[in-house]
Protein backbone atom coordinates (compact mmCIF):
# COMPACT_ATOMS: atom_id res chain seq x y z
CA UNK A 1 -21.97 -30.51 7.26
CA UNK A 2 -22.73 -26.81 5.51
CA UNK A 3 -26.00 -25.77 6.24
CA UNK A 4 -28.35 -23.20 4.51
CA UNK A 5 -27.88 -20.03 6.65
CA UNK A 6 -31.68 -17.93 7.09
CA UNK A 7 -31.30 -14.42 8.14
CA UNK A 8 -34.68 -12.74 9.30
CA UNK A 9 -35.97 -9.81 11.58
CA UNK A 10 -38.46 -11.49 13.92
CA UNK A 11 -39.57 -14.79 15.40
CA UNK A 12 -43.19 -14.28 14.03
CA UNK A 13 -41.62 -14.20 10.36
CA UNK A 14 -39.77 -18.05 11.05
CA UNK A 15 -42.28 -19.59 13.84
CA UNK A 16 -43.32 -22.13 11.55
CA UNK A 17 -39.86 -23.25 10.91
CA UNK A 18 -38.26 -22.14 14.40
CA UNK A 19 -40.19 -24.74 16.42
CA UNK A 20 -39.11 -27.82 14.70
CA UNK A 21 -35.18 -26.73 15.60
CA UNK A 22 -33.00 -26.22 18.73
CA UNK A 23 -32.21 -23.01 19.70
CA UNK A 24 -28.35 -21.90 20.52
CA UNK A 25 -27.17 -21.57 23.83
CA UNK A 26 -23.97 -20.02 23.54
CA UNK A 27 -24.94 -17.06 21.25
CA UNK A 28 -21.57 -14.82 19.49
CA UNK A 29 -24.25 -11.90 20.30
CA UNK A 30 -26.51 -11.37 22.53
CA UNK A 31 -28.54 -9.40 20.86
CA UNK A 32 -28.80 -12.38 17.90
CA UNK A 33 -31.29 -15.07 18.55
CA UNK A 34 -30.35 -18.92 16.83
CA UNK A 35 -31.90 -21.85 16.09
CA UNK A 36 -30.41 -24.80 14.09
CA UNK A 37 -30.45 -28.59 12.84
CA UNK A 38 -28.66 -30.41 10.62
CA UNK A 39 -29.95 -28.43 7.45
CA UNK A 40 -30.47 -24.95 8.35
CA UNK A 41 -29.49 -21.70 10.81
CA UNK A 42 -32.23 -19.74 11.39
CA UNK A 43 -30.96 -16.27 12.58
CA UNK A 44 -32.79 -13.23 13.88
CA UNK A 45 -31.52 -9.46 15.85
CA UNK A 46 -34.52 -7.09 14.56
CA UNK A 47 -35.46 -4.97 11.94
CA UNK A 48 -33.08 -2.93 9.53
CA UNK A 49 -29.58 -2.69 7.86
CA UNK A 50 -27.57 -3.02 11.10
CA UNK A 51 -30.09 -5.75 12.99
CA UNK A 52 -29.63 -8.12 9.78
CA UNK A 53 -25.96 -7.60 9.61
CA UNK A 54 -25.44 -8.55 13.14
CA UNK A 55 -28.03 -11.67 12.57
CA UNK A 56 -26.06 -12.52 9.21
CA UNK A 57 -22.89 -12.85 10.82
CA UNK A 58 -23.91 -14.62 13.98
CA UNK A 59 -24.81 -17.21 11.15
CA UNK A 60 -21.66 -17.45 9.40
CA UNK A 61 -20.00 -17.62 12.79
CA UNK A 62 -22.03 -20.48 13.42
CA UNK A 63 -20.65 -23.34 11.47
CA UNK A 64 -19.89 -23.90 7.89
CA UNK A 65 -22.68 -22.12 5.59
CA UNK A 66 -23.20 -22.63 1.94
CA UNK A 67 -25.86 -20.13 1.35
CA UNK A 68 -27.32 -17.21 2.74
CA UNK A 69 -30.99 -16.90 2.47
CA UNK A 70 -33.17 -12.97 3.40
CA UNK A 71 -36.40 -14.08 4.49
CA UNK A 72 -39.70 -12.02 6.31
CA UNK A 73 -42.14 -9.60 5.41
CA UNK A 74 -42.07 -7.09 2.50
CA UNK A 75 -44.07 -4.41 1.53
CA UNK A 76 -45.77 -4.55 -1.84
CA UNK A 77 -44.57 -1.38 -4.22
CA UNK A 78 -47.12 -2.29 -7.56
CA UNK A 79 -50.48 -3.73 -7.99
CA UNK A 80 -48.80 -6.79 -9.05
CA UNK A 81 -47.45 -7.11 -5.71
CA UNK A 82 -50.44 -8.54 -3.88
CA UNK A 83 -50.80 -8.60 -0.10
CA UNK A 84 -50.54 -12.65 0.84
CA UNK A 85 -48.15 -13.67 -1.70
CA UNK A 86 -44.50 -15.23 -1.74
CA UNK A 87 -42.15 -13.39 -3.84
CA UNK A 88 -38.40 -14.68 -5.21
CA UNK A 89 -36.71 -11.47 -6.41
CA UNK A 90 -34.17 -11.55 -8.85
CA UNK A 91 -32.60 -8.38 -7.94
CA UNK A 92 -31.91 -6.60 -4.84
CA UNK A 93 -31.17 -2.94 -4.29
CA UNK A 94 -29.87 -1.02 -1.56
CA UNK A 95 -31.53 2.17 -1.63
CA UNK A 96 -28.78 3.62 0.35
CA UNK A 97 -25.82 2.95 -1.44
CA UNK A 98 -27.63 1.97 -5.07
CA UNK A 99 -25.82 -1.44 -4.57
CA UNK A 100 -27.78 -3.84 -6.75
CA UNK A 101 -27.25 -7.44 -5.90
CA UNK A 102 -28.36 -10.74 -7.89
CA UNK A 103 -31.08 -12.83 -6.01
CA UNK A 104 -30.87 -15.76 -8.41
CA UNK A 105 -34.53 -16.14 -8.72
CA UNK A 106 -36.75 -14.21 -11.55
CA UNK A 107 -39.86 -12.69 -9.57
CA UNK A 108 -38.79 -9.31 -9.73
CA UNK A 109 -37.51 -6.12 -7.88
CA UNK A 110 -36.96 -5.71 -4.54
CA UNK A 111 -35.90 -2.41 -2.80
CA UNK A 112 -34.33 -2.32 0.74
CA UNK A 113 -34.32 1.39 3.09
CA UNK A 114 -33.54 2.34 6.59
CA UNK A 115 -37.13 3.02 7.45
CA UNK A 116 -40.59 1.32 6.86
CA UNK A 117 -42.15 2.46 3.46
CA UNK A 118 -45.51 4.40 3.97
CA UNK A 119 -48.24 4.93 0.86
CA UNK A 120 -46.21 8.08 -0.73
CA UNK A 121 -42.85 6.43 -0.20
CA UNK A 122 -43.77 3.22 -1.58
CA UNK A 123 -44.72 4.99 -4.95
CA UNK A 124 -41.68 7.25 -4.82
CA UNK A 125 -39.52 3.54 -4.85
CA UNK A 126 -41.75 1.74 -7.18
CA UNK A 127 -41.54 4.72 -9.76
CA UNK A 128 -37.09 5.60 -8.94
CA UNK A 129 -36.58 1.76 -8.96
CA UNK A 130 -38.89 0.05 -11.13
CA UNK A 131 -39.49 -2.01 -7.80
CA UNK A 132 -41.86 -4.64 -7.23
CA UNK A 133 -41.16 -5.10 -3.10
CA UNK A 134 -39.46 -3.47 -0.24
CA UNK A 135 -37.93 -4.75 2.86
CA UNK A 136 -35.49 -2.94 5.50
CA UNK A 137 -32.86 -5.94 5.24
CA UNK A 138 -32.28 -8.26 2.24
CA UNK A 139 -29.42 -5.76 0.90
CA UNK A 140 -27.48 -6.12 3.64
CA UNK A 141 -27.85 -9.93 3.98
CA UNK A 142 -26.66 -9.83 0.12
CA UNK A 143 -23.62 -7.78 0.79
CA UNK A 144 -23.03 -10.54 3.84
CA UNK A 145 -23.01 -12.95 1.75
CA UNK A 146 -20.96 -11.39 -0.79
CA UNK A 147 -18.33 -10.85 1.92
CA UNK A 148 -18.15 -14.37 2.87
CA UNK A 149 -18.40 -15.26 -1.25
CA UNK A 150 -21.68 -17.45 -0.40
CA UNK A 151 -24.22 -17.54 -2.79
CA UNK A 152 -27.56 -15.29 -1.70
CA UNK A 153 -31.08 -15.82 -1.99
CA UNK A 154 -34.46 -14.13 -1.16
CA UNK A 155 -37.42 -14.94 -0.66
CA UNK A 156 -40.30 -12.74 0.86
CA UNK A 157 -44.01 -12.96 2.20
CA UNK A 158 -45.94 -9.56 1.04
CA UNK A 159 -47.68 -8.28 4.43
CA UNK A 160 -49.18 -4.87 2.81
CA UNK A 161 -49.72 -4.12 -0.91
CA UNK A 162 -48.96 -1.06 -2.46
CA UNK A 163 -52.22 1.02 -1.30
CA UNK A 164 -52.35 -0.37 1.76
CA UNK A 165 -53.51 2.55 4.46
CA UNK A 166 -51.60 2.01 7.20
CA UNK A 167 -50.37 4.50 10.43
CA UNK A 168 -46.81 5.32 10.27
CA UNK A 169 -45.54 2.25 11.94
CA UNK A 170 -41.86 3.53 12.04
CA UNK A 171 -43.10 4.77 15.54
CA UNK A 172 -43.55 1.47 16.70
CA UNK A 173 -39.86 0.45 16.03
CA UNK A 174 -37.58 0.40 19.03
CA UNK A 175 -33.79 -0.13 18.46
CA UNK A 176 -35.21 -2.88 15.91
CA UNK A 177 -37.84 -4.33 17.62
CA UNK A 178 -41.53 -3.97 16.63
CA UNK A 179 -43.01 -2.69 19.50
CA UNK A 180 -46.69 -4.88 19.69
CA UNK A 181 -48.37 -3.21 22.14
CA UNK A 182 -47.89 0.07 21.29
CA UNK A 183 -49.40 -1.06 18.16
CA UNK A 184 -52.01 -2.68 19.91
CA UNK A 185 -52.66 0.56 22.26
CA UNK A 186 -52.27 2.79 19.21
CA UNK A 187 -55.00 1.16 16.81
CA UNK A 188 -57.24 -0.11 19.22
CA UNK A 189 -58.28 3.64 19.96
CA UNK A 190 -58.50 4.48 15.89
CA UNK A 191 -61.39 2.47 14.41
CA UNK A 192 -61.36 3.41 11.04
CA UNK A 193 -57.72 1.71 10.77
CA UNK A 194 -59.13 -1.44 11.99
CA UNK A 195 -60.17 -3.43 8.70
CA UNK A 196 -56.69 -2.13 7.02
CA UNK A 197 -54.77 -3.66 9.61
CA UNK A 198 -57.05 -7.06 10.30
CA UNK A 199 -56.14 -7.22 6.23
CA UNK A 200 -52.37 -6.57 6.75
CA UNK A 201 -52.42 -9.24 9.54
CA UNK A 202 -54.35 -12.05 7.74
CA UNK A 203 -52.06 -11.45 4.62
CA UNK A 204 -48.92 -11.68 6.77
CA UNK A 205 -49.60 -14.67 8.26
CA UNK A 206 -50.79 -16.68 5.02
CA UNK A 207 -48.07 -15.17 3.22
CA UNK A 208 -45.78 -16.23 5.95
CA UNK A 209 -46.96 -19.96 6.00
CA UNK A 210 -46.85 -20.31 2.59
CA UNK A 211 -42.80 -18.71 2.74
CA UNK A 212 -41.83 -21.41 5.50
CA UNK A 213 -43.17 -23.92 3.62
CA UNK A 214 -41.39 -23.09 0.64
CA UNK A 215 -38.44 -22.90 2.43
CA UNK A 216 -38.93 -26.20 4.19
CA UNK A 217 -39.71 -27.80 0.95
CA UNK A 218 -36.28 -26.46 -0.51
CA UNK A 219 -34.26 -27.32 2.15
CA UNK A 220 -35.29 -30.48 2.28
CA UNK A 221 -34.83 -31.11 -1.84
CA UNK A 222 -31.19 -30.36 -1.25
CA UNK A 223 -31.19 -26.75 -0.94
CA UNK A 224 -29.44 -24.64 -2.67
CA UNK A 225 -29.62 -26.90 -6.11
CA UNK A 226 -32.94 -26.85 -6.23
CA UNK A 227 -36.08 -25.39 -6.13
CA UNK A 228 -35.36 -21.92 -4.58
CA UNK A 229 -32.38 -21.11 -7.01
CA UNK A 230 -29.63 -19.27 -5.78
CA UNK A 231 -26.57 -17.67 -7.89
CA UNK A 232 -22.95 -17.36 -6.70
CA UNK A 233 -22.16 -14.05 -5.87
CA UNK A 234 -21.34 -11.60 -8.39
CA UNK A 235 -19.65 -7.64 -8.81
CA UNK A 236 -22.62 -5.31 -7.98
CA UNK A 237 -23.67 -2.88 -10.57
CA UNK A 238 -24.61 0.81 -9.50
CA UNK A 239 -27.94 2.48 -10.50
């Protein structure tokens, strides 16, 4: 039976959808974590271009897979953009490369980098890319798919909006992994960042509920013909 293949960065971003499904045993990496049922591989290995990659192809190793789906928590890069929302891009672009891949959906722009977007660099994409959202791994599940001539699909959950004032959180990344209580350590000591990131934590988690729903709702309509619409892949244009 093919099965809708979801590629994210951390458990937090798919608990919702995680704990209804058995995980793998015999994992093709070790640094990949899967869970699965009849509809759907859930896939995770970190944060960034190389973590999704790995997580994408454990996927696609794991069974036939009809679709590719980059899910998780984006970064707002517009006031449209709001903090708590689910957003179905119709265009992804690798920053890197100035890949542009077709999300099949028509909510707008999303950008991908190497490194998490802080308050300047978030208006430096928005303005370069007319973007509406940024992530550190939807262009790399799209050229994953593209490889394996799936079709791809996005679908985000905006944690932070495009003011947000947040500490440079890149230093709580290790090899991929959000370091918690570093974070924990870090802002506990730092009052006045306390309401931004109580806001950043209550958006992320509604926005993320709301994303697993959608996603449960679409896979069980008879994903990908429905609902969350996906194209087949297509030749990338350059910026």
């Amino acid at each position: 039976m093919a099965r809708i293949g979801i590629i994210a960065a951390m458990f937090r971003e798919v608990h919702p959808l995680v704990r209804n499904m058995q995980p793998l045993k015999y994992l093709p990496d070790p640094r990949v974590q899967l869970y699965q049922d009849k509809r759907a591989v859930i896939g995770y290995a970190g944060m960034g271009r190389e973590r999704a990659i790995v997580a994408a192809r454990a996927v696609l190793a794991s069974g036939e897979i009809n679709a590719l789906v980059s899910v998780g928590w984006a970064g707002g890069l517009n006031p449209g953009a709001v903090a708590g929302k689910v957003a179905q891009p119709a265009t992804v672009i690798d920053s890197v490369s100035g890949k542009r891949y077709p999300a099949g959906a028509d909510g707008g722009t999303l950008v991908t980098v190497h490194l998490i977007a802080d308050l300047e660099q978030k208006r430096r994409l928005g303005e370069l890319y007319h973007g509406d959202y940024v992530d550190m791994e939807a262009a790399a599940v799209a050229e994953c798919a593209r490889e394996a001539g799936v079709p791809f699909s996005c679908l985000k959950a905006i944690s932070d909006a495009h003011d947000a004032r947040l500490p440079d959180m890149n230093r709580f990344n290790r090899n991929g992994q959000f370091s918690a209580w570093r974070f924990i350590a870090y802002i506990a000591v730092r009052p006045g960042l306390w309401r931004a990131v109580s806001d950043m934590s209550r958006a992320s988690l509604d926005s993320r509920d709301a994303m697993c729903n959608r996603l449960e709702q679409w896979i069980g309509d008879g994903a990908p013909q429905s609902r969350l619409s996906v194209q087949a892949p297509s030749r990338e244009v350059r910026s």
